[in-house]
PDB file of N, CA and C in Angstrom:
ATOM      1  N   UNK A   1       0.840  -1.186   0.000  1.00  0.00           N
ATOM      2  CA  UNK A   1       0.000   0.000   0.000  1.00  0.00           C
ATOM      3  C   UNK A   1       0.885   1.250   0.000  1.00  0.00           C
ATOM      4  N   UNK A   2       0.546   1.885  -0.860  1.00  0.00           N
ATOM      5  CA  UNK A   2       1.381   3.246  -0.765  1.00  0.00           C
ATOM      6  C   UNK A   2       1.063   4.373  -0.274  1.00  0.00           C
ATOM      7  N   UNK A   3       1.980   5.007   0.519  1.00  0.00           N
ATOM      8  CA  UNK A   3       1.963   6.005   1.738  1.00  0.00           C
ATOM      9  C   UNK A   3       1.505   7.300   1.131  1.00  0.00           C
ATOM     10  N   UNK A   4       0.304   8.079   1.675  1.00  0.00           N
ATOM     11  CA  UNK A   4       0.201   9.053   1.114  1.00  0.00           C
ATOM     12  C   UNK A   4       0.399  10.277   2.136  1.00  0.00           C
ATOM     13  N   UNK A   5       0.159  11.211   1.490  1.00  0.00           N
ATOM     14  CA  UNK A   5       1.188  12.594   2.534  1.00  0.00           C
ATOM     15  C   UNK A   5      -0.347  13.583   2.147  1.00  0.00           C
ATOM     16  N   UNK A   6      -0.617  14.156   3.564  1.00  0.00           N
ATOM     17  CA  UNK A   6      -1.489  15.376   2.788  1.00  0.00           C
ATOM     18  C   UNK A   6      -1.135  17.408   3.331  1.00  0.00           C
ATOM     19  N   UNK A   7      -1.547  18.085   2.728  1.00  0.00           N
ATOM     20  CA  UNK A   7      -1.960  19.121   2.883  1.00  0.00           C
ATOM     21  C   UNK A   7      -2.586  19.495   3.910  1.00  0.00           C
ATOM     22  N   UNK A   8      -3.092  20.586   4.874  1.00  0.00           N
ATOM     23  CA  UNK A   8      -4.324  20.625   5.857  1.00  0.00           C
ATOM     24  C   UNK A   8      -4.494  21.959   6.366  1.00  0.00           C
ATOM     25  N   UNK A   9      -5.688  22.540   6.623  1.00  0.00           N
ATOM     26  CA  UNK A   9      -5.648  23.723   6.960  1.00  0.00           C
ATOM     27  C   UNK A   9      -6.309  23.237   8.405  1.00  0.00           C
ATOM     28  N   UNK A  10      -5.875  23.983   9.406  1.00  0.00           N
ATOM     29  CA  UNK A  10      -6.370  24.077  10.841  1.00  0.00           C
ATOM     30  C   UNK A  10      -7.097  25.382  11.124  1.00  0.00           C
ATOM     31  N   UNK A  11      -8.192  25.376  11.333  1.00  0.00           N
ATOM     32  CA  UNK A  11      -8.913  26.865  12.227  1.00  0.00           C
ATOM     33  C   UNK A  11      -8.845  27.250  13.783  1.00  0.00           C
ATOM     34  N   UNK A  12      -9.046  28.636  14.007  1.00  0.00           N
ATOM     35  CA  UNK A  12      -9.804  28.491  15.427  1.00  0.00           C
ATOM     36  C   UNK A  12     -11.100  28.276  14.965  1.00  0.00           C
ATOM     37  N   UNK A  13     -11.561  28.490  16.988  1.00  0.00           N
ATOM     38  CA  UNK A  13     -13.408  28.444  17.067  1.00  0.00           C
ATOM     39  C   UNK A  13     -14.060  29.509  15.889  1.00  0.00           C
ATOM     40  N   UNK A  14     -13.319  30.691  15.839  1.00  0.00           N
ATOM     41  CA  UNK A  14     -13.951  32.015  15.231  1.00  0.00           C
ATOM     42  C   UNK A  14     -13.507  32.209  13.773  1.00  0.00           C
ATOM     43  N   UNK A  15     -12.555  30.742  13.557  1.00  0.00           N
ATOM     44  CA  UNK A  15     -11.858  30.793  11.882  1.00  0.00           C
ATOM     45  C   UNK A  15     -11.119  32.314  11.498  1.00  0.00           C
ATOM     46  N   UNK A  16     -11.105  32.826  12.500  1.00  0.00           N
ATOM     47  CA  UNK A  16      -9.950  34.187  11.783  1.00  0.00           C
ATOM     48  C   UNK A  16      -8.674  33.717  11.904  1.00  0.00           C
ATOM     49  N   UNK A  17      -8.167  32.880  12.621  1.00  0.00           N
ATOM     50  CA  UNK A  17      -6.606  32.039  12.640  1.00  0.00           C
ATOM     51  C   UNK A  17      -6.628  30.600  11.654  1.00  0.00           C
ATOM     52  N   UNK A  18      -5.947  30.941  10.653  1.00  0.00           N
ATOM     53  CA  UNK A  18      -5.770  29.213   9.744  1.00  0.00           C
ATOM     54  C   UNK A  18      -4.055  28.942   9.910  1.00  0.00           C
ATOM     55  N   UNK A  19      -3.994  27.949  10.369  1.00  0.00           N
ATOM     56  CA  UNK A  19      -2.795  27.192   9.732  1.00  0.00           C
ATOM     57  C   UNK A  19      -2.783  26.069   8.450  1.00  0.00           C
ATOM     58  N   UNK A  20      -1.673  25.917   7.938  1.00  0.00           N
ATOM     59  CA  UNK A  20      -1.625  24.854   6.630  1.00  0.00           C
ATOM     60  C   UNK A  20      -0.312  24.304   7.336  1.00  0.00           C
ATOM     61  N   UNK A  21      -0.586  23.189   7.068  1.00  0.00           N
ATOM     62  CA  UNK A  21       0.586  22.280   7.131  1.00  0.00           C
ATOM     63  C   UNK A  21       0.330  20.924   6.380  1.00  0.00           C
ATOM     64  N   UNK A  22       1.483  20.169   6.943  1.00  0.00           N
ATOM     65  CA  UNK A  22       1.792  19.187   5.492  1.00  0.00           C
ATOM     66  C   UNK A  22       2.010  18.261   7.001  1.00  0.00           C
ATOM     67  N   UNK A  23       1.778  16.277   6.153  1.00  0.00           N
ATOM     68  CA  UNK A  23       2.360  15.340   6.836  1.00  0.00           C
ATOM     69  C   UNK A  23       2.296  14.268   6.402  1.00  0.00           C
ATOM     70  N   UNK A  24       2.714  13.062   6.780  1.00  0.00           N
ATOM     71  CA  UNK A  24       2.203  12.235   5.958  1.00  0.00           C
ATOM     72  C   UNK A  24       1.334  11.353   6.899  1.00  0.00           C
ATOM     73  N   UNK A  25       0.793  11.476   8.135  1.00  0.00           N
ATOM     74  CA  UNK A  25       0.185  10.472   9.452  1.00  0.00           C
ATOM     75  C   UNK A  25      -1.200  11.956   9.472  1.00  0.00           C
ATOM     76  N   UNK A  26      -1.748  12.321   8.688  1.00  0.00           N
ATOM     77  CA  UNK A  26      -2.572  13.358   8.861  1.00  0.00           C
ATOM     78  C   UNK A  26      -3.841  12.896  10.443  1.00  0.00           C
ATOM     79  N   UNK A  27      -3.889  11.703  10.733  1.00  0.00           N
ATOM     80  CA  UNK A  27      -4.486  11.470  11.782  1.00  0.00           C
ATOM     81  C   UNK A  27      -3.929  12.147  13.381  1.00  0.00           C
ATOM     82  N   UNK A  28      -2.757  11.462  13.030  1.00  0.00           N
ATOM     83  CA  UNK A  28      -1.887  11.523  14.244  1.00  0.00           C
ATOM     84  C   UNK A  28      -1.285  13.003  14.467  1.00  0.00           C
ATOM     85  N   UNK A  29      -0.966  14.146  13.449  1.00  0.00           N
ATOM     86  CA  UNK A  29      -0.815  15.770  13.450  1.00  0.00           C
ATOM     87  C   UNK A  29      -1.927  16.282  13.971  1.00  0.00           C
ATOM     88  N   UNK A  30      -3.760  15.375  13.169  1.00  0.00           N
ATOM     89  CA  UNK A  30      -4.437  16.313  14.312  1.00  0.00           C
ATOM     90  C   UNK A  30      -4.626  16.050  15.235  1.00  0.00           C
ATOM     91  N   UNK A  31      -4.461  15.139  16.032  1.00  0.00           N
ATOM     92  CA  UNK A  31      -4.858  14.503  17.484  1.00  0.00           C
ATOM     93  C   UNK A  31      -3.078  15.598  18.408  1.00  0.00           C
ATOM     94  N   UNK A  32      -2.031  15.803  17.552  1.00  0.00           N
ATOM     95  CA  UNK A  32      -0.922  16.337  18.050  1.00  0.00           C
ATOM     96  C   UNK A  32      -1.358  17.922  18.622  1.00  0.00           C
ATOM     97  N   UNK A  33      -1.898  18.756  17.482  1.00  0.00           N
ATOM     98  CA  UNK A  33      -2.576  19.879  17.505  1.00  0.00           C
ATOM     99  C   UNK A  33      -3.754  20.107  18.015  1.00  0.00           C
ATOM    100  N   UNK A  34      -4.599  19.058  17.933  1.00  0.00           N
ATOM    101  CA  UNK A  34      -6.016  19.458  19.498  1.00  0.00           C
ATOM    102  C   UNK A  34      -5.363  19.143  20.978  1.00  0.00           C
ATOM    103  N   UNK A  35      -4.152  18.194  20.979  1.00  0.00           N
ATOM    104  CA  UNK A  35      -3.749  17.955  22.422  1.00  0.00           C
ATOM    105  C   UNK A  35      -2.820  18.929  22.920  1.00  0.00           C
ATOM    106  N   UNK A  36      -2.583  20.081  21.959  1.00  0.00           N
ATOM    107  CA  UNK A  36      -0.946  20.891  21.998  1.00  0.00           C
ATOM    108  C   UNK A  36      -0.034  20.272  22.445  1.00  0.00           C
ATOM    109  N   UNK A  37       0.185  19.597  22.222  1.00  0.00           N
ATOM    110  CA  UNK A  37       1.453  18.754  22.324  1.00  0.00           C
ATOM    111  C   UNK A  37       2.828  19.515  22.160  1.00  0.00           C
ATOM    112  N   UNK A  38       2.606  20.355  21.084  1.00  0.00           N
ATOM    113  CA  UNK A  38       3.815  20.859  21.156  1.00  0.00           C
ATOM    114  C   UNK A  38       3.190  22.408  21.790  1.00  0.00           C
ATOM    115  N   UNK A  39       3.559  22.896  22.532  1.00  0.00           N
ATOM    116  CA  UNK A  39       3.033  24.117  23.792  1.00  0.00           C
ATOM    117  C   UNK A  39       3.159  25.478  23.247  1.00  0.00           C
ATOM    118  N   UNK A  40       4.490  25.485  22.486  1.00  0.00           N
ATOM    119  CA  UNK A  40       4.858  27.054  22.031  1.00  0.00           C
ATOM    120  C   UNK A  40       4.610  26.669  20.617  1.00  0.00           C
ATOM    121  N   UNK A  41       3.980  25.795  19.697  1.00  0.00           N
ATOM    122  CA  UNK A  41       3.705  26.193  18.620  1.00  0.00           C
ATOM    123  C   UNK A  41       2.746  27.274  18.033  1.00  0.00           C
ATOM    124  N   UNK A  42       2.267  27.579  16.839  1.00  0.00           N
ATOM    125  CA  UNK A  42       1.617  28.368  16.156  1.00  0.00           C
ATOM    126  C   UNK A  42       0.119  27.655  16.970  1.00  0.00           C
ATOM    127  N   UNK A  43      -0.135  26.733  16.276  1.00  0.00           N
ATOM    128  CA  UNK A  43      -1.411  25.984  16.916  1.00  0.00           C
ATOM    129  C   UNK A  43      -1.850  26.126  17.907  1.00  0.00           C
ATOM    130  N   UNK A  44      -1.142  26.171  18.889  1.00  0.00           N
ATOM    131  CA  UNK A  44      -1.375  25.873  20.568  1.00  0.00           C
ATOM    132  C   UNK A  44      -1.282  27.224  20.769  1.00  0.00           C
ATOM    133  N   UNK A  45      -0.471  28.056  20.505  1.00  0.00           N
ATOM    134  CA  UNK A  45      -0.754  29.786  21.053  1.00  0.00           C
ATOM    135  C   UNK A  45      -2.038  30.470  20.113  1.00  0.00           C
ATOM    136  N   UNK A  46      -2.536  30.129  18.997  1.00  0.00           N
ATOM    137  CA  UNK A  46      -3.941  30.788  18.557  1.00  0.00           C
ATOM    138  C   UNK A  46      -5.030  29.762  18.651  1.00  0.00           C
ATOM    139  N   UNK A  47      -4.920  28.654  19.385  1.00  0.00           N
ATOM    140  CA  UNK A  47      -5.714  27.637  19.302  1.00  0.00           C
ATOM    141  C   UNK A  47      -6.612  26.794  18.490  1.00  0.00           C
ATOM    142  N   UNK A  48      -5.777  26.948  17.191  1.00  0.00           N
ATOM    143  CA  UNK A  48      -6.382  26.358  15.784  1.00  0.00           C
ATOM    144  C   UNK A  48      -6.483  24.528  15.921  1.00  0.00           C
ATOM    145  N   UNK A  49      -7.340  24.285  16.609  1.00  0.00           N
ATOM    146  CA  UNK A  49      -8.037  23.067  16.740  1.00  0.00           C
ATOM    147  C   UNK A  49      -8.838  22.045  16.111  1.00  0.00           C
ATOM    148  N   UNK A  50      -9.180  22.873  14.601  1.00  0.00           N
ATOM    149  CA  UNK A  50     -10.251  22.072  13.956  1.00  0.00           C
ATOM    150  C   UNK A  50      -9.870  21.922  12.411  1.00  0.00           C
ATOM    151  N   UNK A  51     -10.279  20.390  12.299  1.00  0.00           N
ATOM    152  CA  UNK A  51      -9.256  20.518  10.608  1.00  0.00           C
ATOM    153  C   UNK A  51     -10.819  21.455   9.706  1.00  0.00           C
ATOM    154  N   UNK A  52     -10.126  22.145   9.027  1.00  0.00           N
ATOM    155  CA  UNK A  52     -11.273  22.189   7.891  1.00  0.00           C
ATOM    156  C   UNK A  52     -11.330  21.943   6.760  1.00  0.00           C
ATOM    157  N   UNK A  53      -9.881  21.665   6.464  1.00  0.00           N
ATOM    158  CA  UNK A  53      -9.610  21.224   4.983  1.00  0.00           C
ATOM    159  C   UNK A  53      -8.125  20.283   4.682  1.00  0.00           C
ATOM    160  N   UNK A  54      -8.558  19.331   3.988  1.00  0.00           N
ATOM    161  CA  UNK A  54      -7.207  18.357   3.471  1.00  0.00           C
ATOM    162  C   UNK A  54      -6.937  18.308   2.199  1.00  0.00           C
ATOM    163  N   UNK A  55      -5.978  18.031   1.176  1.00  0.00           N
ATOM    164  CA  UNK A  55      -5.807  17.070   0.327  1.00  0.00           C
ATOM    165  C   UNK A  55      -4.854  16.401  -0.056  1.00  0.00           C
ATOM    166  N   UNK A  56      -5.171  15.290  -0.624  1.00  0.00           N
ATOM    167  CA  UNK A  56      -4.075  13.504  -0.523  1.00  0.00           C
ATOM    168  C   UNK A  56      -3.216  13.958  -1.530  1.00  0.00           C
ATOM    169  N   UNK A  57      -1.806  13.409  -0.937  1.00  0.00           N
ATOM    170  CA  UNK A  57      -0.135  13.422  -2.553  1.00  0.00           C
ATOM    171  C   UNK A  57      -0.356  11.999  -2.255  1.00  0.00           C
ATOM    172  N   UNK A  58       0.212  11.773  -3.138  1.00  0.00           N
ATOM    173  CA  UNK A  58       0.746  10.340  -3.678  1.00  0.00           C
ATOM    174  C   UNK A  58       2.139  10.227  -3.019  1.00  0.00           C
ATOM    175  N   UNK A  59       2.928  12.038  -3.350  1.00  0.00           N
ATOM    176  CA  UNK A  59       3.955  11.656  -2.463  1.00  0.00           C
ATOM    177  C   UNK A  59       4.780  13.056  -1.653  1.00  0.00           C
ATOM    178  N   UNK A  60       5.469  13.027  -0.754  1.00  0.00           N
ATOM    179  CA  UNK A  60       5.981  14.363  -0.139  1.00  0.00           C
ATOM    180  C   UNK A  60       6.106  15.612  -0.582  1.00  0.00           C
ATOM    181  N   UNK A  61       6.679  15.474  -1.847  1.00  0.00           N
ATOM    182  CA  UNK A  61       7.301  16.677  -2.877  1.00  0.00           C
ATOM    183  C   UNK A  61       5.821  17.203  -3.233  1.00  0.00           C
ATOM    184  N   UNK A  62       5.573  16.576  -3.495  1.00  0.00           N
ATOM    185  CA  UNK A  62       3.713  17.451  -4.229  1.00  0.00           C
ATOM    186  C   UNK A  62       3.031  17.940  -3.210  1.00  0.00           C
ATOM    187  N   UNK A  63       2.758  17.205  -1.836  1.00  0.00           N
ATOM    188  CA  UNK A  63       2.586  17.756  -0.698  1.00  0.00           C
ATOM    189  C   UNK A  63       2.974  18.829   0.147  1.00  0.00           C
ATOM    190  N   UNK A  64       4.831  18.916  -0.411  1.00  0.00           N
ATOM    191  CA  UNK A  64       5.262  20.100   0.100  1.00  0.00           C
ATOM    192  C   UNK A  64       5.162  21.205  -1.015  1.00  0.00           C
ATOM    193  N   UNK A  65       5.242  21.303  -2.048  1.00  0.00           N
ATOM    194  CA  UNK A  65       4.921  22.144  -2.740  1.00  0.00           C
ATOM    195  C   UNK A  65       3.557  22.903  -2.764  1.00  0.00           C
ATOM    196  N   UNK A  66       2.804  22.225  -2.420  1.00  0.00           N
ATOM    197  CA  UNK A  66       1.375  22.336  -2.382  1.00  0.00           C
ATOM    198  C   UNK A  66       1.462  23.501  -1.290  1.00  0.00           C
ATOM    199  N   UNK A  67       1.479  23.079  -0.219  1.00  0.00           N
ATOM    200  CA  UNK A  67       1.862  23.907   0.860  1.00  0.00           C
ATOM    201  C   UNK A  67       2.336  25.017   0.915  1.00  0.00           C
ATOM    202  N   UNK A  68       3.955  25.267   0.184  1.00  0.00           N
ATOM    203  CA  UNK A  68       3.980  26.313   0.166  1.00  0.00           C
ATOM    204  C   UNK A  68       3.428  27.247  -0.861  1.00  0.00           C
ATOM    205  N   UNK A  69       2.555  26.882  -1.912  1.00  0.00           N
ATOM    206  CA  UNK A  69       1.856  27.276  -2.527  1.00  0.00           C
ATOM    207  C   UNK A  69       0.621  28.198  -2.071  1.00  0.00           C
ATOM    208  N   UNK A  70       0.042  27.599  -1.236  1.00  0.00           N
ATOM    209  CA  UNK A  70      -0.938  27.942  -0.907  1.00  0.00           C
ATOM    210  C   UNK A  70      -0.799  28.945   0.860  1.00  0.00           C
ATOM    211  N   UNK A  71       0.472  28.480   1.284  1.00  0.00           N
ATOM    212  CA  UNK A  71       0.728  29.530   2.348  1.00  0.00           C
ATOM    213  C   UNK A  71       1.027  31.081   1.875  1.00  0.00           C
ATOM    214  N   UNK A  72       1.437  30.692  -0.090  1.00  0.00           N
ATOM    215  CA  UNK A  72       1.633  32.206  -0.229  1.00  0.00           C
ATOM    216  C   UNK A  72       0.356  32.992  -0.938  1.00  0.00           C
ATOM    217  N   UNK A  73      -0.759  32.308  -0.835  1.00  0.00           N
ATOM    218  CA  UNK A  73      -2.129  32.999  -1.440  1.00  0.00           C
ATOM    219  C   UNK A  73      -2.269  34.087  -0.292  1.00  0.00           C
ATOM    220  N   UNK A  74      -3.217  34.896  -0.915  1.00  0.00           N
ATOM    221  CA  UNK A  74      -4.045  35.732  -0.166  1.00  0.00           C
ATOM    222  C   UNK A  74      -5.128  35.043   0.881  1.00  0.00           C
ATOM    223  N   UNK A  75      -5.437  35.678   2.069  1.00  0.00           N
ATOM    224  CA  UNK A  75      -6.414  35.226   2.990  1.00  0.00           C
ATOM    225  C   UNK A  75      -7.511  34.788   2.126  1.00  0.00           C
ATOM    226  N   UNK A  76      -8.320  35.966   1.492  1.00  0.00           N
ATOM    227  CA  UNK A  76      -9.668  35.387   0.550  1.00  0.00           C
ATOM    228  C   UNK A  76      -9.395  34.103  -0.348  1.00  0.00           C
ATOM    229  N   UNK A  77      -8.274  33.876  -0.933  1.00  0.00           N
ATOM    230  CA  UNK A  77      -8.271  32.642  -1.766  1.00  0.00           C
ATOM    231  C   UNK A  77      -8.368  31.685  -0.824  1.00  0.00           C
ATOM    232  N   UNK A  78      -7.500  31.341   0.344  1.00  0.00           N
ATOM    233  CA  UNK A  78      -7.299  30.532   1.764  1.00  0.00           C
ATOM    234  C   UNK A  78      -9.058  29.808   1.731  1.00  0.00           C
ATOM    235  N   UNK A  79      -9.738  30.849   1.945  1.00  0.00           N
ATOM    236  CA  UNK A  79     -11.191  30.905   2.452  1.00  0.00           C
ATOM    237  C   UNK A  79     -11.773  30.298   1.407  1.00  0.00           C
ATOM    238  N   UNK A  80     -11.711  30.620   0.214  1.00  0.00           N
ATOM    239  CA  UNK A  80     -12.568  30.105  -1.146  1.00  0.00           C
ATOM    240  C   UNK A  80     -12.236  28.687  -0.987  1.00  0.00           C
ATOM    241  N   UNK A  81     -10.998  28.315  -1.019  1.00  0.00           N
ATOM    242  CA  UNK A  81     -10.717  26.900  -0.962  1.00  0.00           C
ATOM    243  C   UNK A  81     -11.371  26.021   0.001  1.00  0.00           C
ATOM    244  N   UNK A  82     -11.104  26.319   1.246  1.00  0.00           N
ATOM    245  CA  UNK A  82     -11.810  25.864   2.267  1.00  0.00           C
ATOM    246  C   UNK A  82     -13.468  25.757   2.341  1.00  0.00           C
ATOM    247  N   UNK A  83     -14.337  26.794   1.329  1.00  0.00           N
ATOM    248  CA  UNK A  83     -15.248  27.496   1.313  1.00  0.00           C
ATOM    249  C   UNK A  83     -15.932  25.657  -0.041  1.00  0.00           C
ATOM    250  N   UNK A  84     -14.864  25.577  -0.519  1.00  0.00           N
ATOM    251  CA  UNK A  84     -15.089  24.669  -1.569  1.00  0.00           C
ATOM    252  C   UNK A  84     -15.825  23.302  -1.131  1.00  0.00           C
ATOM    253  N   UNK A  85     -14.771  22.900  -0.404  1.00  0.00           N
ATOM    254  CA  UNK A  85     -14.712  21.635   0.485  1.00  0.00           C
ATOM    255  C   UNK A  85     -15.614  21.499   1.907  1.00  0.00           C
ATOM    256  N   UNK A  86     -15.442  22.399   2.847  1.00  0.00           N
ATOM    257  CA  UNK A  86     -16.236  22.731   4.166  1.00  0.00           C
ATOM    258  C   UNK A  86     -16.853  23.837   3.682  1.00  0.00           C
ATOM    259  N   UNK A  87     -18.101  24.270   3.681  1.00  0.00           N
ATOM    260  CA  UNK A  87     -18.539  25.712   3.240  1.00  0.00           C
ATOM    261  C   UNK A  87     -19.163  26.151   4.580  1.00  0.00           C
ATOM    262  N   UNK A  88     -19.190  24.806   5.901  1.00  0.00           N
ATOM    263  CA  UNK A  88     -19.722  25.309   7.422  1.00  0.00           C
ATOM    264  C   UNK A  88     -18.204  25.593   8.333  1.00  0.00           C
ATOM    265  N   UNK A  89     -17.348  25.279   7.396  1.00  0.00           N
ATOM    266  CA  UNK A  89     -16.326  25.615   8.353  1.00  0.00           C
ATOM    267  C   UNK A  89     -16.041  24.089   9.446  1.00  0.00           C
ATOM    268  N   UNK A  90     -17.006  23.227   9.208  1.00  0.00           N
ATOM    269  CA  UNK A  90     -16.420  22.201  10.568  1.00  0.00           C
ATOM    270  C   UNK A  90     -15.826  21.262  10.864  1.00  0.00           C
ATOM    271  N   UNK A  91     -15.481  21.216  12.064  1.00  0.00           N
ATOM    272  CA  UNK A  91     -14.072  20.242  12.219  1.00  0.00           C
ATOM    273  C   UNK A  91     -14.659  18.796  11.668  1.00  0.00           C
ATOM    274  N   UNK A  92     -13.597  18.302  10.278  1.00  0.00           N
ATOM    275  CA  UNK A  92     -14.084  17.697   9.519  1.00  0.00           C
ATOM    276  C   UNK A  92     -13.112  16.029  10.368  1.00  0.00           C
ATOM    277  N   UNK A  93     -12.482  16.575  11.277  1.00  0.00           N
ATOM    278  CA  UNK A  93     -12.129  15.513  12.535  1.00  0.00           C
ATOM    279  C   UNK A  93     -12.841  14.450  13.586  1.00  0.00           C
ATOM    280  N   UNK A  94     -14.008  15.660  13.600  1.00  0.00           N
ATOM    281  CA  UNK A  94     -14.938  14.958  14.680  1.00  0.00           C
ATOM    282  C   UNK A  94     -15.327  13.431  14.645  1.00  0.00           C
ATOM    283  N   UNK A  95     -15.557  12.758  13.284  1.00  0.00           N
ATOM    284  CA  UNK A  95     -16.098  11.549  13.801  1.00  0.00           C
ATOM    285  C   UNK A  95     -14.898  11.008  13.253  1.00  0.00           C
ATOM    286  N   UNK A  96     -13.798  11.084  14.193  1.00  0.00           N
ATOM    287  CA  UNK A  96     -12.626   9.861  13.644  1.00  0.00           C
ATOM    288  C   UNK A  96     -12.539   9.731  14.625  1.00  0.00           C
ATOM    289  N   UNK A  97     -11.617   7.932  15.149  1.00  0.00           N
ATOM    290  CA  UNK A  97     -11.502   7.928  16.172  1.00  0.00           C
ATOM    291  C   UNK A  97     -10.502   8.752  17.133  1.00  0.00           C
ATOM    292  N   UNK A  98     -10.824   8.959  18.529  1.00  0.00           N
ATOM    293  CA  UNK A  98      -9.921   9.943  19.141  1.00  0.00           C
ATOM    294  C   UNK A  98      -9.224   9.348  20.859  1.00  0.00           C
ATOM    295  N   UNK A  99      -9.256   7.968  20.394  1.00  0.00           N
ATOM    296  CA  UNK A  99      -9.133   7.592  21.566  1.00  0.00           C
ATOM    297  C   UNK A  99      -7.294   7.745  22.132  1.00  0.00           C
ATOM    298  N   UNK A 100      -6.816   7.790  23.346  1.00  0.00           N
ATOM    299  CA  UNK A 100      -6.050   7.846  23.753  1.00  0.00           C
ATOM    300  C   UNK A 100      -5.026   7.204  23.386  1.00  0.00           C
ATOM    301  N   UNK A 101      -5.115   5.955  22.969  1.00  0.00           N
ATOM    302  CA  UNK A 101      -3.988   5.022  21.927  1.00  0.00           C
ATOM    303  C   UNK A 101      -3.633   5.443  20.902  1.00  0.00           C
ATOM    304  N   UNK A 102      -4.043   6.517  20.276  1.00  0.00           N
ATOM    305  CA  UNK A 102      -4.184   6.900  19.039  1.00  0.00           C
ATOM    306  C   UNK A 102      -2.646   7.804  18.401  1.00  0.00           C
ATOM    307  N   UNK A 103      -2.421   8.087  20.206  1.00  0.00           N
ATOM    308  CA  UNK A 103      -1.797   9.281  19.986  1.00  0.00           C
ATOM    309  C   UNK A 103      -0.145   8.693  20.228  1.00  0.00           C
ATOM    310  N   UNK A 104      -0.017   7.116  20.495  1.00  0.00           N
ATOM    311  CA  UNK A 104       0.952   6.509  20.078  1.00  0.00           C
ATOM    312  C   UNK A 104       1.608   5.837  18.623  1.00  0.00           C
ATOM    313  N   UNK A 105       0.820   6.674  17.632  1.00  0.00           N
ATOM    314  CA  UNK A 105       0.853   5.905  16.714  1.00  0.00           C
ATOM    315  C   UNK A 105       2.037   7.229  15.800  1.00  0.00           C
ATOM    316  N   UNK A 106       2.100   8.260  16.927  1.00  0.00           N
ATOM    317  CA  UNK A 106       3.263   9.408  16.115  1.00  0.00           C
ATOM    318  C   UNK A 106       4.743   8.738  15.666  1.00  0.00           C
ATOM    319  N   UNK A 107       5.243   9.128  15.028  1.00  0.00           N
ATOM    320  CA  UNK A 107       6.612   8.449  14.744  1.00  0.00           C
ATOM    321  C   UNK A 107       7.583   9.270  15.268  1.00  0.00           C
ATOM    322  N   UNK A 108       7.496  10.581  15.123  1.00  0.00           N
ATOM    323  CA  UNK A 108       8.355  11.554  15.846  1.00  0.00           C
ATOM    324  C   UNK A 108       8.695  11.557  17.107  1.00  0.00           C
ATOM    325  N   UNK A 109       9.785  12.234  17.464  1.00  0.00           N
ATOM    326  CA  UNK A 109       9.678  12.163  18.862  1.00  0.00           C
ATOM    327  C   UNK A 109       9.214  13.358  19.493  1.00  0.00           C
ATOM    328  N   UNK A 110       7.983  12.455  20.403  1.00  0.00           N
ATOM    329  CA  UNK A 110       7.617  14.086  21.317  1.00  0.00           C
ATOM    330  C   UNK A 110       8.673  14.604  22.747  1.00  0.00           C
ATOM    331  N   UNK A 111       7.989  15.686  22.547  1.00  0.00           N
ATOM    332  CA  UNK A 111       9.192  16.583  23.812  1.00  0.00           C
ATOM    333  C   UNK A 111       8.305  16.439  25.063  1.00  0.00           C
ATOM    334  N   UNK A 112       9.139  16.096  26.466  1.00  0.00           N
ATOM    335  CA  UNK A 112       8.417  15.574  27.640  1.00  0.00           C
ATOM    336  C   UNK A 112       7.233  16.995  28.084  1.00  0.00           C
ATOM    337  N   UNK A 113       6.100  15.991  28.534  1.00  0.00           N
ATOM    338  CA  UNK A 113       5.236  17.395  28.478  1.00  0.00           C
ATOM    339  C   UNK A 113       5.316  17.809  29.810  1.00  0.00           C
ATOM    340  N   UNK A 114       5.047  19.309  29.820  1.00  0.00           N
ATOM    341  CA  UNK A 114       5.142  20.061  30.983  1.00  0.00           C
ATOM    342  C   UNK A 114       3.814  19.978  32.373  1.00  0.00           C
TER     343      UNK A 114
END
């Protein structure tokens, strides 16, 4: 089976904060970013908690390109896109599983939490 890598935009509650990022475990980044796991990131200091938008590479390079592609649009394009796919804005996370095991399945190493 071949590994796919995606794209993702994160909101806050009020969607005026988006992040985009890239990965290839897109499960396991958002369960990383609703738990703040990492404390002083972007995520965890504006509290962008909710996925609202993804899409699948086949492989890293298209994934990362993608990314920075779209980190260099304008806010309104950001929104149209998202607007495409989620047009309520909602965490398109909610019915996956979120159980506590889940969050062993990171490959990275996490930093001891505070």
């Amino acid at each position: 089976m071949k590994k796919l890598w995606y794209v993702y935009i994160m909101a806050n509650k009020s969607n005026k904060v988006i992040y985009i990022g890239c990965t290839d475990d897109l499960e396991a980044r958002i369960i990383e970013h609703k738990n703040k796991v990492f404390k002083k990131s972007f995520t965890a200091r504006y509290n962008c908690n909710k996925l609202v938008y993804f899409e699948e590479f086949e492989n890293g390079l298209e994934a990362s390109k993608r990314e920075k592609q779209v980190k260099k649009w304008k806010r309104g394009w950001k929104d149209n896109l998202i607007n495409e796919m989620n047009p309520s804005w909602m965490d398109i996370s909610l019915n996956w599983s979120n159980s506590v095991n889940s969050i062993y399945k990171i490959k990275r190493f996490l930093p001891t939490q505070e």
